[in-house]
Structures are given as structure tokens and as C-alpha cells.
Protein backbone atom coordinates (compact mmCIF):
# COMPACT_ATOMS: atom_id res chain seq x y z
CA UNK A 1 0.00 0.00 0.00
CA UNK A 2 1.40 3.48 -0.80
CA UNK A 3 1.65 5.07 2.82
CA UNK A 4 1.47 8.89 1.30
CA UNK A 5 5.01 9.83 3.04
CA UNK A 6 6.23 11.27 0.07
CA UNK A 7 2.85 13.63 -0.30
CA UNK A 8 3.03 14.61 3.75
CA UNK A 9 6.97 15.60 2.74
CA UNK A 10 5.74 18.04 0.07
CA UNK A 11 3.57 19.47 2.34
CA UNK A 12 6.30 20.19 5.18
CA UNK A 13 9.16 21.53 2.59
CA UNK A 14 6.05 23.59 0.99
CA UNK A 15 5.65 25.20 4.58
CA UNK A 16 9.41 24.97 5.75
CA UNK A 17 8.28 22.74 8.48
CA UNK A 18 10.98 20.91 10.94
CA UNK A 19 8.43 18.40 11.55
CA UNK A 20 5.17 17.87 12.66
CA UNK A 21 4.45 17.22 16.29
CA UNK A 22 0.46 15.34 16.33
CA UNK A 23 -1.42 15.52 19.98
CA UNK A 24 -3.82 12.58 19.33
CA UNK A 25 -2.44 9.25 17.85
CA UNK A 26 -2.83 6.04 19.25
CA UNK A 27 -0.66 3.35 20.90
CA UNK A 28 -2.25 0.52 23.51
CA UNK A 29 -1.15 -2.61 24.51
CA UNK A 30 -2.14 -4.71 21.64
CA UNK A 31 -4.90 -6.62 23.28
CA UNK A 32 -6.61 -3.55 23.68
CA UNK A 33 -5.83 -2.16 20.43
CA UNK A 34 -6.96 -5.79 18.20
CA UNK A 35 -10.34 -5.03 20.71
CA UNK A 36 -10.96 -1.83 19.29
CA UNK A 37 -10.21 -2.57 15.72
CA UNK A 38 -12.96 -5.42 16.28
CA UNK A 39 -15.37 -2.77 17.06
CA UNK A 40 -14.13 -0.38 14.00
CA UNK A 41 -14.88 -3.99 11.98
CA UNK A 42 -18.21 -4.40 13.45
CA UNK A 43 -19.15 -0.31 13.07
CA UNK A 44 -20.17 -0.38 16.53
CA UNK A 45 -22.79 1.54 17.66
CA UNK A 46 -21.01 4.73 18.28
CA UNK A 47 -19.80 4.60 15.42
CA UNK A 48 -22.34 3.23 13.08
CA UNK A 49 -20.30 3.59 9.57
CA UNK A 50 -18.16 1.71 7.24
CA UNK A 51 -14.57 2.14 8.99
CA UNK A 52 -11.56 1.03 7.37
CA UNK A 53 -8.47 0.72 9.40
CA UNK A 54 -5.77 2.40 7.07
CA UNK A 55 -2.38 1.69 8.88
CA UNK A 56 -3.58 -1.96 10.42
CA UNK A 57 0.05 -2.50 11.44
CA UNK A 58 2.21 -3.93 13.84
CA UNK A 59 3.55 -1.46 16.70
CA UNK A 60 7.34 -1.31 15.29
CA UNK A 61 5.84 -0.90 11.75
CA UNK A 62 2.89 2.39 12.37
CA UNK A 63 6.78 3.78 14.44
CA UNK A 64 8.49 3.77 11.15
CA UNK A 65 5.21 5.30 8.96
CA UNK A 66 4.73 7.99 11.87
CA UNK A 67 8.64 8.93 11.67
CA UNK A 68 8.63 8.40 7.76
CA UNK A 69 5.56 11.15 7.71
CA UNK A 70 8.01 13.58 9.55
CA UNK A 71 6.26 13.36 13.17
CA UNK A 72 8.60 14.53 15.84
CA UNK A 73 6.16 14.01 18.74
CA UNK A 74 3.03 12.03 19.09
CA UNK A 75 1.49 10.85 21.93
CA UNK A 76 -0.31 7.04 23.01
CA UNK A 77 -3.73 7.94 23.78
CA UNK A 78 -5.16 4.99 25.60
CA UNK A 79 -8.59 4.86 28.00
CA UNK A 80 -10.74 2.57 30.10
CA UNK A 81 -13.93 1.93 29.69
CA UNK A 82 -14.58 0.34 32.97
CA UNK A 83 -13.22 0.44 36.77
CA UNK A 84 -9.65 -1.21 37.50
CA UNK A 85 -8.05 -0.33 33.52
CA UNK A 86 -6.37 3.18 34.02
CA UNK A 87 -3.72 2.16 36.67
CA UNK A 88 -2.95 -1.21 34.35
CA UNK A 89 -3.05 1.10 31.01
CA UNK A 90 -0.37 3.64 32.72
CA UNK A 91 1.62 1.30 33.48
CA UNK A 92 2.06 -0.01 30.09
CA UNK A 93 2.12 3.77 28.18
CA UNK A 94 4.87 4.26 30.70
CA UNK A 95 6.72 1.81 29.38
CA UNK A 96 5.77 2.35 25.89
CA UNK A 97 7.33 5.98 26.34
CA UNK A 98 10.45 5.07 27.94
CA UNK A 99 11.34 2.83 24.96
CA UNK A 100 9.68 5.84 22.14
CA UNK A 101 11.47 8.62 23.19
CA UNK A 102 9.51 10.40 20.60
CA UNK A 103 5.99 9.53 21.59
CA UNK A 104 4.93 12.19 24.68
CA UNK A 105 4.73 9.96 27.74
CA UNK A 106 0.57 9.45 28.02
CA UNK A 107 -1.54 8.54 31.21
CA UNK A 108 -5.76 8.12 31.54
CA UNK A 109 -7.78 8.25 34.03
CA UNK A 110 -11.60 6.88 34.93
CA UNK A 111 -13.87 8.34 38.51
CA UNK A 112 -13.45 4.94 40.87
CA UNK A 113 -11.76 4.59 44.07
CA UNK A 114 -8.06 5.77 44.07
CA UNK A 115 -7.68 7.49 40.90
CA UNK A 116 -6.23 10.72 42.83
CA UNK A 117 -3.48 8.30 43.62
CA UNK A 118 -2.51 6.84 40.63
CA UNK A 119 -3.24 10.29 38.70
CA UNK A 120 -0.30 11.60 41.03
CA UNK A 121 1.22 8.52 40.38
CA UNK A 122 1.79 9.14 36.80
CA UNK A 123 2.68 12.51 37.03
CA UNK A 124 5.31 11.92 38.88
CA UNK A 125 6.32 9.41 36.49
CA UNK A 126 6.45 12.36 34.34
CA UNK A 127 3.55 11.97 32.19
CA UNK A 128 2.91 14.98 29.95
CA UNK A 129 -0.62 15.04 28.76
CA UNK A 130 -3.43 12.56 29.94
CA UNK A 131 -6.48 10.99 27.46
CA UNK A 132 -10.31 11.14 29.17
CA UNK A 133 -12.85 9.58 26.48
CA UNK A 134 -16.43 10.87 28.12
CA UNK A 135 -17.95 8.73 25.52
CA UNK A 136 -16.36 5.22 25.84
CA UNK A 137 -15.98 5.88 29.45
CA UNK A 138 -19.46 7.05 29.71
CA UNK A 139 -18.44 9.45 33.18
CA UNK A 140 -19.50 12.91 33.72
CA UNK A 141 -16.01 15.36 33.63
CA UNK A 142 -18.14 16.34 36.88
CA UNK A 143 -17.60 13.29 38.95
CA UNK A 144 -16.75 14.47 42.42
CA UNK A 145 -14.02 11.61 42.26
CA UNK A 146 -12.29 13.46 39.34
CA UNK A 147 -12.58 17.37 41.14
CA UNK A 148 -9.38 16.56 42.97
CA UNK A 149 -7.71 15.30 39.78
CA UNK A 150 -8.27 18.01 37.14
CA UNK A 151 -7.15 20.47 40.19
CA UNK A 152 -3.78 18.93 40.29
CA UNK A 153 -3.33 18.50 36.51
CA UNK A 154 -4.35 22.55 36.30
CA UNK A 155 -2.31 23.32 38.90
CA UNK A 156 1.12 20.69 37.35
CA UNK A 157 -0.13 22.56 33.89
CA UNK A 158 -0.67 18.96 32.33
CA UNK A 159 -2.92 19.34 29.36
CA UNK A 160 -6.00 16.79 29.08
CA UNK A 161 -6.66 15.97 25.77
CA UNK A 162 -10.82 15.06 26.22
CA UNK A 163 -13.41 13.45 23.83
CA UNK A 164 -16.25 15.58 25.04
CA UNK A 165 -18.09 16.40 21.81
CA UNK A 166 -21.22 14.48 21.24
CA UNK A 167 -19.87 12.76 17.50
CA UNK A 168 -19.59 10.66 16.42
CA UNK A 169 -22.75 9.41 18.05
CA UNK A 170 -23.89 11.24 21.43
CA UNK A 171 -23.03 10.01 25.03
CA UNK A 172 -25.05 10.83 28.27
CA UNK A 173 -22.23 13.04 29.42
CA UNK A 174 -20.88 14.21 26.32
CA UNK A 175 -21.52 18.38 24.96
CA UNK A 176 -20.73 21.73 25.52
CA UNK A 177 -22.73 22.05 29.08
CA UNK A 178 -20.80 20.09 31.17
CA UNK A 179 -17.14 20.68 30.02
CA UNK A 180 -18.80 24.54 31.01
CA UNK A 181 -19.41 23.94 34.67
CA UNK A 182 -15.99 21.94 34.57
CA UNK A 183 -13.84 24.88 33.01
CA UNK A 184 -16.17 27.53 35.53
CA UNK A 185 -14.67 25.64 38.69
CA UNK A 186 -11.06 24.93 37.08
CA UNK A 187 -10.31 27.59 34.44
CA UNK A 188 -6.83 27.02 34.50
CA UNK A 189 -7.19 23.43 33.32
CA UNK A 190 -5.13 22.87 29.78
CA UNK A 191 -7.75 20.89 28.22
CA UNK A 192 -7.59 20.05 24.44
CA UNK A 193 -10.96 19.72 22.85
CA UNK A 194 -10.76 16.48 20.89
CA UNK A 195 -11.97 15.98 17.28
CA UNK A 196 -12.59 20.18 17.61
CA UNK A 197 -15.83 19.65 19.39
CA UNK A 198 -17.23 17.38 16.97
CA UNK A 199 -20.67 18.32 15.98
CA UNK A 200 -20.60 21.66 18.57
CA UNK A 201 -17.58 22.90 16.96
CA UNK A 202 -18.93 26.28 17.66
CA UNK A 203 -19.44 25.48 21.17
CA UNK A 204 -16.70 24.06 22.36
CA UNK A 205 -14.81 27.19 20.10
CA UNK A 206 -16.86 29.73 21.95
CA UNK A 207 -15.25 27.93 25.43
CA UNK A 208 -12.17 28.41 24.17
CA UNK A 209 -12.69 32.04 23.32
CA UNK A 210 -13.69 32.50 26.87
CA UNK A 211 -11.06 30.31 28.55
CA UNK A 212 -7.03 31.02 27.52
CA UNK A 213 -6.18 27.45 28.07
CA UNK A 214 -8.54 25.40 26.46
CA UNK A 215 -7.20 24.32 23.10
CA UNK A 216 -9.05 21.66 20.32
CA UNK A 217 -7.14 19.04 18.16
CA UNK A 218 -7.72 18.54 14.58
CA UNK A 219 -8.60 15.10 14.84
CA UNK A 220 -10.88 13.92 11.56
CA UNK A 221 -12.15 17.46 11.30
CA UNK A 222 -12.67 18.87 7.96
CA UNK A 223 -12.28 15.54 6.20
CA UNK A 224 -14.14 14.53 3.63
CA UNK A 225 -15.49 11.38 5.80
CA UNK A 226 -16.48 13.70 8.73
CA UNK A 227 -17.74 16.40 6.82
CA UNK A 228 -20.32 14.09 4.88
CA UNK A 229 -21.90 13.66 8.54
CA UNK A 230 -20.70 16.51 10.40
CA UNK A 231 -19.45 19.88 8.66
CA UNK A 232 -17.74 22.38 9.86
CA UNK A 233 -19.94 25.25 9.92
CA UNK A 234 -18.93 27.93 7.14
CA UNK A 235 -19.35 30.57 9.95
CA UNK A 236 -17.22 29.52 12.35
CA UNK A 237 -14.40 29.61 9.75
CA UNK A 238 -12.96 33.65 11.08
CA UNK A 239 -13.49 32.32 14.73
CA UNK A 240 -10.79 29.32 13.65
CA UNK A 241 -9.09 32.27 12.07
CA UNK A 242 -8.56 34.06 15.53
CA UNK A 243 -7.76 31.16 17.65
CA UNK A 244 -4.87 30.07 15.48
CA UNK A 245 -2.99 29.54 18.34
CA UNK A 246 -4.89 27.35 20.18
CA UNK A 247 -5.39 24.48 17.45
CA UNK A 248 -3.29 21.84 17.65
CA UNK A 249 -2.55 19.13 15.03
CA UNK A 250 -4.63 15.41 15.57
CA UNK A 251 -5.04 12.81 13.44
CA UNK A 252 -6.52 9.44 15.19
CA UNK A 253 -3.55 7.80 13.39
CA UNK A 254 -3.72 4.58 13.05
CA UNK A 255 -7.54 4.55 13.41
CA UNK A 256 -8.77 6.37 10.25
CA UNK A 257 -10.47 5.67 6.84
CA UNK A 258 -7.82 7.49 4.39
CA UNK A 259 -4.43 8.15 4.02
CA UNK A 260 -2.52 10.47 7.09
CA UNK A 261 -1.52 13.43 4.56
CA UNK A 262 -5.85 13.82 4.07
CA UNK A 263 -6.13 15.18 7.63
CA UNK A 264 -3.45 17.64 6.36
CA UNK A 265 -4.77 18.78 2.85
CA UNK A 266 -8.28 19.61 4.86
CA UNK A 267 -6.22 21.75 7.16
CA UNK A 268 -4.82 23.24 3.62
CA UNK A 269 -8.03 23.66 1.88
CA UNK A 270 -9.29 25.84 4.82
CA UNK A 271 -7.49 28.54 3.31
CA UNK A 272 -6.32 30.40 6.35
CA UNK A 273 -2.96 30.68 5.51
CA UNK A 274 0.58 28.84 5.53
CA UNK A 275 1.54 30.82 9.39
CA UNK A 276 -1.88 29.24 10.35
CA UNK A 277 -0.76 25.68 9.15
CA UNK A 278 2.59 26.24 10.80
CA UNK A 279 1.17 26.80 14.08
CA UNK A 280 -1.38 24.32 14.23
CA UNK A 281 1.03 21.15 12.87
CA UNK A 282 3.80 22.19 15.14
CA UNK A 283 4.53 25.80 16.42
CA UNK A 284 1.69 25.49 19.10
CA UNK A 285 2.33 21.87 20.26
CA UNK A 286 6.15 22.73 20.34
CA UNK A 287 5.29 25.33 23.00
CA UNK A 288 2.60 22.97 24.72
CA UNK A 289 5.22 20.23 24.66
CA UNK A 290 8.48 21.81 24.53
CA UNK A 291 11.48 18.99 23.74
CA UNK A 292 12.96 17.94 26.51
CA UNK A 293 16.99 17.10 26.69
């Protein structure tokens, strides 16, 4: 299969880029990982649509196609969907990071018994940005057993990258509302809107006009397959404009329908501008996620 590095390389030299640094990739131990390519197979229910895995590889082998695309940093989003995974599934992306010095060491978390500890845990392992999936999790951002958590991840400036939009399919704790009354009591918490919001893009963009540290990811936005189902709103388009520097490059790699350089060309075809490009596919993440010696 032609893997499109060549096409993502044009794209970089076109913009002078170093690299690309992408906030929302994929690594799990492989159990997990066959489990949820099962349910991609099956177009599970919150999914519901025809879902071909593009980069269906071994671990070693999606390494070599992330570092062929010219991505510096990436990170191993992983989450529970029940009680007693998170501890188990930090253990593991700890030990995934300390042998991928290029992926961003990645932690999760789920409300149950303990979770303050093994947040702290992890962040003293020196995990840099943590995954919370609302929707598989199906837990309110609002769980008293989580109020102590996003207080210390504010307060160690660890940013949260959250699936709190209500797309592809809507969850019972999922929208704009909630991830309001969570931002109202902790508005210094450096959460990253996945999938932009996905359908309330202009939602979840009007939060981050109101709160300086909430950023989105890019994550299957603007594609052609998302767009057939959920389009960007023309409107929102200046808004997307003026928070330039708050959008930050996601792809769901390995996990999508179409080739990795797609997610980039819809980025292109928004026609805000090569600076805007820059920023969003590595400028801003660089300063999120500065290198570390």
C-alpha cells in the first residue's frame, strides 16, 4: 500500500516545516488495540459507519510510517472503559514511552476509588498530557471523584486531551454544558478539545474564546469522511481564524479511513494561511510540549 510519506513531505518543505508534532495518535497494549479494531470492523454503535483501518500495522511498523511522515512528537492515547483499567493502562504507556522517546509519555484516568493516587502517580512518572474519552468511558467530567484530579493537573499545567463532543454518536455526558461547569470551577485546566468539538464545533470554540487554556485538536475534522456527517460550519471559519494559536494538530492515526496526509490537505483547503498551518502542525504543540533534553 502506498503510505502517502512522500505527499506529507511536500507538504512540510512547501511550509518549511521541521516536523510535525500530532497531539492525538494512538498506541495501547495490543490486546486492547486488536479489541478496538474489532469494534471499528463491526461499526459499533457509536460509530455506526463503514470504517476502514488504514495503517492496520504492527507497533514497530505504524513507528516507522509515523517517523517516515516527519512526526517529531506524538502521543499514546489509551482509555478505560470500565473500573480497574487506568492504573494497568499507565503502566504499560509508561513503558511504551520510555522505549519511544519520541511519543509524549501518556496517562488516563476513569472516577473509581483511588484514581487521585494513581493520577499523582503518573505525574510523577512524568507523564505529559493525559487521554479522558467521556464517551467510551461514559463518566460525567463532573464526577466528584475526578474534582481533585483536574485540580492537580491545572495546577502541574498537564494538558487533558478530552473526547467531550457528542460525535460521532452522542453520550449521556458528552456536549458543551458540562465541560462549562468543569472549566467555571477549574479555568486554568489545559484541556484540548478532541476531534474540535465534533458536531458543537462552535461550542466548544466559543469555550475556548472564553477560557485562555482550552485548546481543540484537529482530529478527523474537515475531512471529507467527517464532513459528509458533520461539517464544519462555514461561519465559524474567522473564529478558527482568531484562535490560530490554540489548534493543535490530531489525526486518530492509526484509526482512520484514508491516508494520514488527508487530515493535512483539509487543514490546507481551509485557506487560512501557511503561518496558520505552521502553528497548528507544530509551532503550538512545540510550545505545549516543549522537547525535553
Amino acid at each position: 500500500m502506498e503510505t502517502g510519506s512522500d505527499d506529507v513531505a511536500r507538504f512540510r518543505e512547501r511550509l518549511g516545516l521541521p516536523g510535525i508534532i500530532d497531539v492525538h495518535t494512538h498506541f495501547m497494549p495490543e490486546q486492547v488495540l486488536r479489541k478496538v479494531w474489532a469494534y471499528f470492523d463491526a461499526a459499533g454503535p457509536l460509530t455506526g459507519l463503514e470504517w476502514p483501518i488504514t495503517y492496520r500495522y504492527e507497533e514497530e511498523r505504524r513507528l516507522e510510517l509515523l517517523r517516515s511522515f516527519g512526526v517529531l512528537r506524538f502521543t499514546s492515547m489509551l482509555y478505560p472503559h470500565k473500573p480497574g483499567m487506568a492504573r494497568w493502562l499507565n503502566g504499560w504507556a509508561a513503558g511504551f514511552a520510555a522505549r519511544t522517546p519520541d511519543c509524549l509519555h501518556t496517562a488516563t484516568l476513569f472516577p473509581e476509588e483511588g484514581v487521585e493516587m494513581y493520577v499523582k502517580e503518573a505525574v510523577e512518572a512524568g507523564a505529559r498530557v493525559f487521554k479522558s474519552h467521556l464517551q467510551v468511558g461514559a463518566y460525567d467530567a463532573n464526577d466528584p471523584l475526578l474534582d481533585a484530579v483536574w485540580g492537580m493537573l491545572a495546577e502541574a499545567g498537564i494538558p487533558v486531551v478530552m473526547h467531550c463532543g457528542s460525535g460521532p454518536a452522542p453520550g449521556k455526558f458528552t456536549g458543551p454544558e458540562p465541560i462549562g461547569r468543569l472549566l467555571a470551577r477549574h479555568p486554568g485546566l489545559r484541556l484540548i478539545v478532541a476531534h474540535m468539538g465534533m458536531p458543537e464545533y462552535a461550542e466548544f470554540l466559543a469555550l475556548a474564546a472564553s477560557y485562555p487554556e482550552v485548546r481543540l485538536d484537529t482530529t478527523m475534522a474537515f475531512t471529507d469522511f467527517s464532513e459528509r456527517f458533520s461539517p464544519f460550519p462555514a461561519a465559524e471559519r474567522g473564529r478558527l481564524a482568531d484562535l490560530g494559536d490554540r489548534i493543535l494538530l490530531g489525526t486518530d492515526f492509526p484509526n482512520i479511513p484514508y491516508p494520514y496526509v488527508h487530515q493535512l490537505q483539509a487543514l490546507e483547503r481551509l485557506e487560512l494561511g501557511d503561518a496558520w498551518l505552521r502553528a497548528v502542525c507544530h509551532g503550538n504543540a512545540a510550545a505545549l510540549f516543549p522537547a525535553r533534553a
